[in-house]
Protein backbone atom coordinates (compact mmCIF):
# COMPACT_ATOMS: atom_id res chain seq x y z
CA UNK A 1 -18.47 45.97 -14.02
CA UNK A 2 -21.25 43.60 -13.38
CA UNK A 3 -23.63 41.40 -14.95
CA UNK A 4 -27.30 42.22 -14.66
CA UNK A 5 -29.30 39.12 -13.92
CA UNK A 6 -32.59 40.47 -15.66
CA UNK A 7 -30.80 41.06 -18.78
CA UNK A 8 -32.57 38.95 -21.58
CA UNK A 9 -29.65 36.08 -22.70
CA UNK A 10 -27.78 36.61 -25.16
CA UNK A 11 -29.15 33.78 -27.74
CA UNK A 12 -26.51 35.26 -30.39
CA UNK A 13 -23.45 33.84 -28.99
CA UNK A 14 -24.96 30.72 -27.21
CA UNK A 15 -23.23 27.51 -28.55
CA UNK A 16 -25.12 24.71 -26.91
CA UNK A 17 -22.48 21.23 -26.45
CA UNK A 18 -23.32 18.30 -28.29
CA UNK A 19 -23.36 16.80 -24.54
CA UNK A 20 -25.59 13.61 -23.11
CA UNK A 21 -27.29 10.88 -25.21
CA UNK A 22 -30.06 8.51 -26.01
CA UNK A 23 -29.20 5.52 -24.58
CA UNK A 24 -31.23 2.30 -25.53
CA UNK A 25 -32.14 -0.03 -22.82
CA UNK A 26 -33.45 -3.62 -22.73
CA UNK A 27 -36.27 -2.49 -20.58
CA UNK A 28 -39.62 -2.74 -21.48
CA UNK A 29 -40.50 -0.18 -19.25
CA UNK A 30 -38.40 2.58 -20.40
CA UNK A 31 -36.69 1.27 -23.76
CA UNK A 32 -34.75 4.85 -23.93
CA UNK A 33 -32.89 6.54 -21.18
CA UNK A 34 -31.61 10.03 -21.21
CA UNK A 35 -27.53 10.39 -20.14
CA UNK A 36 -26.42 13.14 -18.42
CA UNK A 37 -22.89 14.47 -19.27
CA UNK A 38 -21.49 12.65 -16.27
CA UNK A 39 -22.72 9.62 -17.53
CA UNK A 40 -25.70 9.05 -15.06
CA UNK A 41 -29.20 8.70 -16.17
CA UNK A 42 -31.90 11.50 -15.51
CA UNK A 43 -34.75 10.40 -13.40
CA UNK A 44 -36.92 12.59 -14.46
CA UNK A 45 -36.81 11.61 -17.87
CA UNK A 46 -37.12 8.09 -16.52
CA UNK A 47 -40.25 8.64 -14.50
CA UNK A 48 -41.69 10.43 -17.96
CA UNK A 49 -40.82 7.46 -19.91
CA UNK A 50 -42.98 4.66 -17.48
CA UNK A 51 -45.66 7.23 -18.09
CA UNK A 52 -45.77 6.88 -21.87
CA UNK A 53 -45.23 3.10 -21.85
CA UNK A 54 -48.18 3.42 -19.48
CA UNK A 55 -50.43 5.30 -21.61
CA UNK A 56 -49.33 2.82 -24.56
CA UNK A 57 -47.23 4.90 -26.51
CA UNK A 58 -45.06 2.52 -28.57
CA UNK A 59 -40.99 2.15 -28.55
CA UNK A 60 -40.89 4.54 -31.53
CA UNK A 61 -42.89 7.24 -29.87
CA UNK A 62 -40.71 6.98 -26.72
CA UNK A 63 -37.86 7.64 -28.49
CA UNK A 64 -38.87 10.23 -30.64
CA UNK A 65 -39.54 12.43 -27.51
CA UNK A 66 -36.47 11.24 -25.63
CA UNK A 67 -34.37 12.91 -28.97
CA UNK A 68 -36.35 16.76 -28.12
CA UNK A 69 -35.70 16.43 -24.59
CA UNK A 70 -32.30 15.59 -25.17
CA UNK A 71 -32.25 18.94 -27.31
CA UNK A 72 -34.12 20.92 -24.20
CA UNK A 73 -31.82 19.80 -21.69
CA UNK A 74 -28.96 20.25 -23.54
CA UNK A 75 -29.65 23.69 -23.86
CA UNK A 76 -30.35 23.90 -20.09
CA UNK A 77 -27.15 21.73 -19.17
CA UNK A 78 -25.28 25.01 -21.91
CA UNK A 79 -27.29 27.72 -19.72
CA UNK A 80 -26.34 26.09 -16.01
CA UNK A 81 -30.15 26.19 -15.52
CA UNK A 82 -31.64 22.97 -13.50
CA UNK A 83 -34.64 21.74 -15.08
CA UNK A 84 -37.06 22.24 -12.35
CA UNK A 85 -35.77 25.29 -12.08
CA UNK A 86 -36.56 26.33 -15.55
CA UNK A 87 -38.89 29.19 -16.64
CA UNK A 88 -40.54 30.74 -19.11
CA UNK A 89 -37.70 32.95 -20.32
CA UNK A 90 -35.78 29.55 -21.08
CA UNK A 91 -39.18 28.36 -22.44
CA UNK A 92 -39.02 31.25 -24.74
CA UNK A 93 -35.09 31.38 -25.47
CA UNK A 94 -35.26 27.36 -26.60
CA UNK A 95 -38.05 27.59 -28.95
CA UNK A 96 -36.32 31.20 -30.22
CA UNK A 97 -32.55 29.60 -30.94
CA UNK A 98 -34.49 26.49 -32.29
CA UNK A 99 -36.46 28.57 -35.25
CA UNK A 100 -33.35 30.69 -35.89
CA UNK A 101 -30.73 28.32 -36.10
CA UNK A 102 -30.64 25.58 -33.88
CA UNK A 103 -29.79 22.50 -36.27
CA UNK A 104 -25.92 22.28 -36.34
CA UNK A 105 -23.99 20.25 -39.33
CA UNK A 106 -23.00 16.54 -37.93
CA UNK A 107 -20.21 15.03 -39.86
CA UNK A 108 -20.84 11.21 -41.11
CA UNK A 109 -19.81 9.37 -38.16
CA UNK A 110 -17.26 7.28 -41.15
CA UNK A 111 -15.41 10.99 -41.53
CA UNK A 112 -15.34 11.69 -37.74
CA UNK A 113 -16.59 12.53 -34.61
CA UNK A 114 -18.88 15.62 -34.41
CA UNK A 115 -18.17 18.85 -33.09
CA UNK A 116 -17.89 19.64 -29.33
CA UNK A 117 -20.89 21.87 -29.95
CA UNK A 118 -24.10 23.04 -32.56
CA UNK A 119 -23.09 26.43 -34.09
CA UNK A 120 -24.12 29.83 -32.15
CA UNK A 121 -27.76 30.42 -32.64
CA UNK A 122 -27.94 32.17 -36.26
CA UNK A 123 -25.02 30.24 -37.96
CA UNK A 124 -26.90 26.86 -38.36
CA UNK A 125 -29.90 25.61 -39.81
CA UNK A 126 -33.52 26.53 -38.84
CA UNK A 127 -35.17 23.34 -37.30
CA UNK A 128 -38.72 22.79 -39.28
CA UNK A 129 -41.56 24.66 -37.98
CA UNK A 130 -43.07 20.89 -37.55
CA UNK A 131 -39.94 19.56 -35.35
CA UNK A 132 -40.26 22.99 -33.40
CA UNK A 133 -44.23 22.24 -32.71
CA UNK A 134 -43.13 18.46 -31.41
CA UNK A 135 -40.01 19.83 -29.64
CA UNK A 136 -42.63 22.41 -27.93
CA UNK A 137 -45.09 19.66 -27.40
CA UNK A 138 -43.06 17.47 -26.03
CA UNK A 139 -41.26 19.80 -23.10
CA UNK A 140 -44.79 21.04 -22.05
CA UNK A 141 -45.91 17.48 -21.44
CA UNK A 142 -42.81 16.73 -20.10
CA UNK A 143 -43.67 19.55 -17.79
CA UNK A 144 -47.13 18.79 -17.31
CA UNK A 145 -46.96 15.51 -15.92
CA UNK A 146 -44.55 16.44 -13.26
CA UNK A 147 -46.31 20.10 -12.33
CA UNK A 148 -49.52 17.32 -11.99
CA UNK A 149 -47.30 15.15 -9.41
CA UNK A 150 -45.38 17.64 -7.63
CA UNK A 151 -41.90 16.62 -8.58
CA UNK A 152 -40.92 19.96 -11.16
CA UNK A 153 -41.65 23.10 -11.13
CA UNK A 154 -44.96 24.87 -9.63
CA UNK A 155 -45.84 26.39 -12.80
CA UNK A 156 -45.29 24.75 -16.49
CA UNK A 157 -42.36 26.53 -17.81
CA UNK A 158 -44.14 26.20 -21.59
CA UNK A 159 -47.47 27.61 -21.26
CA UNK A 160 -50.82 27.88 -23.04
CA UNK A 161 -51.47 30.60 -25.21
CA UNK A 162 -53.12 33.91 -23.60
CA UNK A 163 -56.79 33.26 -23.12
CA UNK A 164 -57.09 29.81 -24.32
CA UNK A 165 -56.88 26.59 -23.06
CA UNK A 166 -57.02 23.09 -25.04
CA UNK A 167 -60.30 22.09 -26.68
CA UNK A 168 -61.83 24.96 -24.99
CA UNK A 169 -65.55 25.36 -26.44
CA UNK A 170 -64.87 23.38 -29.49
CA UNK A 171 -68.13 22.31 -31.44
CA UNK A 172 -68.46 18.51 -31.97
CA UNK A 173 -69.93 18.61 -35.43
CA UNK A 174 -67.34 20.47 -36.91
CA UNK A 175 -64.34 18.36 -38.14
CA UNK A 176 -61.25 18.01 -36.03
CA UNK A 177 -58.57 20.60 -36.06
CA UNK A 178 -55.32 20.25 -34.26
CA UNK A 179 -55.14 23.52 -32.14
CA UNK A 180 -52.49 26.03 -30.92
CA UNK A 181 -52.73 25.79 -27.30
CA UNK A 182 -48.78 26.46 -26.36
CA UNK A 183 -47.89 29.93 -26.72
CA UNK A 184 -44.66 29.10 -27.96
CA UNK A 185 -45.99 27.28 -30.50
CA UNK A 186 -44.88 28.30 -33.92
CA UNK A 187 -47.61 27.59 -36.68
CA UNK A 188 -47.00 25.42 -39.22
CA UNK A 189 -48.65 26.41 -42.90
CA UNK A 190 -50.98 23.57 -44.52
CA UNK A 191 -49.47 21.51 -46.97
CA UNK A 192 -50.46 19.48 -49.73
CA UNK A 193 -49.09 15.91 -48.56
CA UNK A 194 -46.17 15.35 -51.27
CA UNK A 195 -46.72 12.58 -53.99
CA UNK A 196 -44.68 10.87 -56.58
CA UNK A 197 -45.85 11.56 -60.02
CA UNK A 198 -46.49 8.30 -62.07
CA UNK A 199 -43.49 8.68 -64.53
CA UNK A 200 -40.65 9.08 -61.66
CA UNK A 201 -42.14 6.48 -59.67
CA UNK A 202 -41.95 4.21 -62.80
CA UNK A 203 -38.12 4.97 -63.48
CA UNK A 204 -37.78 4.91 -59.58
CA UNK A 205 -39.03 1.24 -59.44
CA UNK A 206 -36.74 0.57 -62.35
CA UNK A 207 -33.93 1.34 -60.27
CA UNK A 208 -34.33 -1.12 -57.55
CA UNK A 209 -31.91 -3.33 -57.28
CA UNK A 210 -33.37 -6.13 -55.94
CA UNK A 211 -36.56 -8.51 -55.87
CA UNK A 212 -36.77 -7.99 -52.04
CA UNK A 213 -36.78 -4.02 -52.76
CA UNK A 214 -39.43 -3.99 -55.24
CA UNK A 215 -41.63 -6.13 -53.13
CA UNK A 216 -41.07 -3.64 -50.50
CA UNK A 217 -42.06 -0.74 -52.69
CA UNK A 218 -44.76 -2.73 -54.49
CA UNK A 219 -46.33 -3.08 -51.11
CA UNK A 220 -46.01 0.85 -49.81
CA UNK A 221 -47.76 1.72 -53.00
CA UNK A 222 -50.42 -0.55 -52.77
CA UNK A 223 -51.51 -0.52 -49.23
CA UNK A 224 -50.70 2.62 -48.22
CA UNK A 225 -49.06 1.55 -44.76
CA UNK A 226 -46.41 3.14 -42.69
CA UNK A 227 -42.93 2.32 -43.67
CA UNK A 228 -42.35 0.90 -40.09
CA UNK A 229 -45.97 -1.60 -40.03
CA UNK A 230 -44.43 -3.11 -43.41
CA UNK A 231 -41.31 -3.98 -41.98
CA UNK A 232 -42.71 -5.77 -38.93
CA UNK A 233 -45.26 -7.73 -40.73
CA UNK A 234 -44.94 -11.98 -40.19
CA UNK A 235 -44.92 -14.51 -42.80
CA UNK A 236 -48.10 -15.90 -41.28
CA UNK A 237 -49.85 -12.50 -41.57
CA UNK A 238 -49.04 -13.00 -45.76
CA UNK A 239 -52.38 -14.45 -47.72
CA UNK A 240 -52.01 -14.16 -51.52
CA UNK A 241 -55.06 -16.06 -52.57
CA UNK A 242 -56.64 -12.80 -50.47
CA UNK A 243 -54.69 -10.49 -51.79
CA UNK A 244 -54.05 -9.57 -47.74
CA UNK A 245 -51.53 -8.33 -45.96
CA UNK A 246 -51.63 -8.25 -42.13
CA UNK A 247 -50.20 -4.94 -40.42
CA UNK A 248 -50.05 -3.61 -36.83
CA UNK A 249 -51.03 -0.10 -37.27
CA UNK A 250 -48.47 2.01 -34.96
CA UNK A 251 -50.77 4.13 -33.06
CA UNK A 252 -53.42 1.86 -31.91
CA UNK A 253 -51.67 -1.24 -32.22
CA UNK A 254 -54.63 -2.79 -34.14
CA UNK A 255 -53.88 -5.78 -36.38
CA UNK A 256 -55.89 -4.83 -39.46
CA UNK A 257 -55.38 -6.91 -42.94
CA UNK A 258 -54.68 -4.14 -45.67
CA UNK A 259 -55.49 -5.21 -49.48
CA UNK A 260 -52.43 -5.31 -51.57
CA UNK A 261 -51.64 -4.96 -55.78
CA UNK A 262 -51.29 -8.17 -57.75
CA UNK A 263 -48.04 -7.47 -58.62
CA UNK A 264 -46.65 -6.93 -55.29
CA UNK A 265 -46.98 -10.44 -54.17
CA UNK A 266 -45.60 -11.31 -57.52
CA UNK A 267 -42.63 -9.99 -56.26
CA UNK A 268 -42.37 -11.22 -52.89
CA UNK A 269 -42.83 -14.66 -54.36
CA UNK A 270 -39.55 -14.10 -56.06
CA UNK A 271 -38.08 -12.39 -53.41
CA UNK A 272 -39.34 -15.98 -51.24
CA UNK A 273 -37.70 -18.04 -53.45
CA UNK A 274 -34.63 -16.36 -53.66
CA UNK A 275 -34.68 -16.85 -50.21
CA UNK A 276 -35.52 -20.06 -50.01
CA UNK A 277 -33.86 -22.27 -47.20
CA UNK A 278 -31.78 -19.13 -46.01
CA UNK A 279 -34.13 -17.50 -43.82
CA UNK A 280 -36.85 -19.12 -41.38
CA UNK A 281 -40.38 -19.18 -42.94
CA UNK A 282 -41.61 -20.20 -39.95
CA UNK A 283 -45.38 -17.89 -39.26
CA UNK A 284 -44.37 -15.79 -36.25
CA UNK A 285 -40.88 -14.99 -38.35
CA UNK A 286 -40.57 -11.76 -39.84
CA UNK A 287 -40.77 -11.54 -43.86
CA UNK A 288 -38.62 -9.28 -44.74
CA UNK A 289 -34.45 -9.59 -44.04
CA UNK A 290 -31.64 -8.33 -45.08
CA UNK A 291 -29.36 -8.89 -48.28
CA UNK A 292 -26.57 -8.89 -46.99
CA UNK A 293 -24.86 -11.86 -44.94
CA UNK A 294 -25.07 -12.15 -41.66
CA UNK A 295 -28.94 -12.16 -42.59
CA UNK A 296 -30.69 -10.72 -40.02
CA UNK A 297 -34.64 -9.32 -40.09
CA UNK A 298 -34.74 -5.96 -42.08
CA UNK A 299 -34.55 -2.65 -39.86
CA UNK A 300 -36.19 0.72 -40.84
CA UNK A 301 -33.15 2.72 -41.51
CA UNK A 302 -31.72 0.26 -43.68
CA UNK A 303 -34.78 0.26 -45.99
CA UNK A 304 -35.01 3.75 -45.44
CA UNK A 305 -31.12 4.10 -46.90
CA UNK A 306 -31.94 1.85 -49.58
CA UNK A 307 -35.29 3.55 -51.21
CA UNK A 308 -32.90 7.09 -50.90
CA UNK A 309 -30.01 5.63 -52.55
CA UNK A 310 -32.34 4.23 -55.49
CA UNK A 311 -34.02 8.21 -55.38
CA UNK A 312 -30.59 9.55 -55.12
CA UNK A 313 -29.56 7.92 -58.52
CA UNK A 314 -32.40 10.01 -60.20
CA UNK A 315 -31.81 12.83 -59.04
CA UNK A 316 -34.49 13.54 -56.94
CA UNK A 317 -35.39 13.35 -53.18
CA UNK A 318 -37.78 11.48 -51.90
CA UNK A 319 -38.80 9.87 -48.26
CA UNK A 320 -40.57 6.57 -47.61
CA UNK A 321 -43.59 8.39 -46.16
CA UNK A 322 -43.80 10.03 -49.55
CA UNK A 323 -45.14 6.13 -50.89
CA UNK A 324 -47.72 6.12 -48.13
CA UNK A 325 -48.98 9.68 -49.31
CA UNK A 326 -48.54 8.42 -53.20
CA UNK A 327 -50.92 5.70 -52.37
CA UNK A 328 -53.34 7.80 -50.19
CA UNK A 329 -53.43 10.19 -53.56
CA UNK A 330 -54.10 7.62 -55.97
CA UNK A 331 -56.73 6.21 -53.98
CA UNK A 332 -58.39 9.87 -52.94
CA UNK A 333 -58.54 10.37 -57.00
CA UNK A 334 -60.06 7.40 -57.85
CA UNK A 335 -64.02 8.18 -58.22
CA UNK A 336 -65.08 4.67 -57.25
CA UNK A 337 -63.34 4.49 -53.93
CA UNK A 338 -65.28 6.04 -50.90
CA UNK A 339 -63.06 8.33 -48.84
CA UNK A 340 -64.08 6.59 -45.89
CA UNK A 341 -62.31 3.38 -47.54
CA UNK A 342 -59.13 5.75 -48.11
CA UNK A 343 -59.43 6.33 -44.06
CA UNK A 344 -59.78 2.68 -43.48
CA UNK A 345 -57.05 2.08 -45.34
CA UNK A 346 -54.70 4.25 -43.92
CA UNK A 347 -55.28 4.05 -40.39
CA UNK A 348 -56.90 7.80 -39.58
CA UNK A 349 -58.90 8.58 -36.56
CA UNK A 350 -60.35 11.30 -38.29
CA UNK A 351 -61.64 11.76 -41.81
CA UNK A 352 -60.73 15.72 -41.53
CA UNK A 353 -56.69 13.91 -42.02
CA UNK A 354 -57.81 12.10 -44.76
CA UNK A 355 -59.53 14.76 -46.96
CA UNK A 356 -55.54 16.59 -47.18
CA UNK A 357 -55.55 13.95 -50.23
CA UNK A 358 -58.67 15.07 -52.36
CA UNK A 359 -56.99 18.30 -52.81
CA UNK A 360 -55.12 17.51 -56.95
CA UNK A 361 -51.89 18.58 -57.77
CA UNK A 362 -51.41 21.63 -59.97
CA UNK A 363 -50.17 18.79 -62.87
CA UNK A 364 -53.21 16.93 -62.08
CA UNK A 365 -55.50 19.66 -62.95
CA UNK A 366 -53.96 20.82 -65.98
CA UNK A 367 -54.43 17.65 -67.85
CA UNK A 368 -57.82 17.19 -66.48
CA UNK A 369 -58.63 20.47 -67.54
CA UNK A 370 -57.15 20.29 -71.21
CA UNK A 371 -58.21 16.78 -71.94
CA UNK A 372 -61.60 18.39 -71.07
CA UNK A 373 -60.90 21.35 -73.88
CA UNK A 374 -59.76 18.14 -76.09
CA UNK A 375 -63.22 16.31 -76.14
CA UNK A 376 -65.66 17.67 -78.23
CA UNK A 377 -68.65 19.10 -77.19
CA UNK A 378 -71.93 17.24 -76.36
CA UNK A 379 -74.56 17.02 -79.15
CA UNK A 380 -77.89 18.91 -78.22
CA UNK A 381 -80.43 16.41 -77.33
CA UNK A 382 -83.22 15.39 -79.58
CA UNK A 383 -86.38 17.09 -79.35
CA UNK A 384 -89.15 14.45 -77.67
CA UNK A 385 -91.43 12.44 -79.80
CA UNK A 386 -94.83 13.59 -79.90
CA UNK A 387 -94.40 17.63 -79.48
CA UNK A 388 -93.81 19.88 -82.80
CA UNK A 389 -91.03 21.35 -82.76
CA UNK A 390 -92.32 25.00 -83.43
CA UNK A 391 -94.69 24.21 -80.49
CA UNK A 392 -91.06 23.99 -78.53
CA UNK A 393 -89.40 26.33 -79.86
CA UNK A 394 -92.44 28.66 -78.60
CA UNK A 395 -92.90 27.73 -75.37
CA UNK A 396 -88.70 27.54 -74.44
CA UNK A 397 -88.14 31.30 -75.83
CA UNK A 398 -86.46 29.89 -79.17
CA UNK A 399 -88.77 31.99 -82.01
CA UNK A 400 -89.85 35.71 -82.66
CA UNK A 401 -92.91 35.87 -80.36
């Protein structure tokens, strides 16, 4: 009995091992570096990562696409297939076991070390059809750039779609649409951007536990920033006779001064004085730190844990993007604020992004609609002074003629 070596893989029994890591670095050239399971970094990945620190992509972004090729080569290094060897039927076998069931369960790393693999492809979780599109994205630039240089493959393992090519005849008036150019590419439905209704986020901020917390949240709410440009802004970037706060946005890099609620720099002043002498207020130090000793400045996951646990205690789940789209919603509904001030605000490179937020809720529309059954209807206007009103009456269709 033998094998045939055009049979299509069997992605049923695959198990994929949860081998190699995401190693940080203290290089400013390639903060992240990709482990192989013998321990030895993978040059490729390392030659990919100059590029994006080249073309300005910041530490964040570097990482975020060292994670999804850590997923593709792991399931390369689990089908003994060399990555410039790969082709389109391991193209097409990734991005299948990733939408069936490639997301394994990872126990707490306080009740043990995870599994020595993800679960065959079926008995896990689906990934996300939008960390599919990125994990897609993400190999076929991979891909690209070394097809382009002549170190990989001849041919992109993860091509275009049939007939197309990216921003093929695309009209410049219309607005901007992302397009499907990888065939792999699964699409992803549009969706309302989720907000926090007014009463939850009132019992949420109730639940804070802090005056450094509510700051924090006072601040998402009001400005609308990224979770991440909040938690690297400096004490010297802080004007409250302004009503300013100074942000770096994270694509761009641009320092822009976002306007900010009354009340949340009524809250950082409390949070500052309960701080007072503990942490350096010095203008290039950060302003936010943590509560707990040894103080140290505040990091994203901690915040992130800290807005969850206060979301957990209600009940509900939410996210700290979920502030930044509560804001963006509150300011979309407001009649007196342009939308091009809503872009401003929130950093978008194309108002297309920023209209997602003028579409209401279903909540939103019901009480619009019945306060508008509620109000009584308008009176008819008077008729105007100097006409008879028969004369009116005759001329607009009102009497027998």
């Amino acid at each position: 009995m033998f094998l045939d070596a055009d049979a299509p893989r069997d992605l049923t029994a695959l198990r994929v091992p949860l081998s190699g890591r995401l190693a940080g670095t203290d290089d400013v050239f390639r903060p992240f570096r990709l482990i192989d399971p013998a321990g030895s970094p993978v040059m490729a990945v390392d030659e990919f990562m100059v590029e994006l620190c080249a073309a300005g992509r910041s530490p964040a972004t570097q990482r975020s696409y060292g994670m999804d090729l850590l997923r593709w080569f792991r399931f390369l290094w689990a089908v003994e297939v060399a990555w410039d060897r790969a082709s389109r039927d391991e193209a097409r076998d990734f991005i299948a076991w990733l939408r069936v069931g490639g997301l394994g369960e990872r126990p707490h790393w306080r009740r043990g070390a995870a599994g020595p693999a993800l679960p065959a492809a079926g008995s896990g979780r689906p990934l996300a059809a939008s960390t599919v599109v990125h994990a897609e994205t993400v190999a076929r630039t991979f891909y690209a750039f070394h097809v382009e240089r002549g170190s990989g493959p001849v041919v992109n393992p993860f091509p275009l779609a049939r007939g197309t090519r990216a921003g093929a005849h695309r009209d410049p008036v219309r607005p901007f649409r992302p397009e499907r150019a990888g065939r792999y590419r699964p699409g992803v439905p549009q969706r309302v951007p989720r907000q926090i209704p007014d009463d939850v986020f009132g019992r949420l901020f109730a639940a804070l536990g802090s005056h450094r917390d509510r700051a924090l949240v006072a601040f998402w709410i009001s400005t609308g920033a990224r979770a991440s440009e909040l938690l690297g802004a400096l004490c010297s970037g802080v004007d409250p006779g302004q009503q300013l706060i100074t942000v770096v946005r994270k694509g761009s890099r641009a320092v822009q001064q976002l306007p900010a609620s009354p009340d949340a720099f009524v809250w950082l002043r409390l949070y500052q004085e309960q701080f007072h002498g503990l942490v350096p207020a010095a203008g290039d130090e950060p302003v936010w730190w943590t509560l707990r000793r040894p103080l140290r400045p505040l990091a994203y996951h901690a915040a992130r844990a800290m807005f969850e646990r206060a979301a957990a205690g209600l009940g509900r789940r939410f996210t700290l993007h979920d502030l930044r789209h509560t804001a963006a919603y509150r300011l979309a509904r407001d009649p007196l604020v342009p939308i091009t001030d809503v872009q401003w605000v929130l950093g978008h490179a194309h108002l297309s992004t920023t209209q997602r937020y003028v579409t209401p809720t279903a909540a939103d529309v019901i009480q619009d609609v019945l306060a508008h059954h509620r109000r009584p209807p308008a009176p008819p206007p008077p008729a105007p002074s100097g006409y008879r009103a028969e004369s009116l009456s005759v001329l607009f269709g009102g009497a027998d003629r």
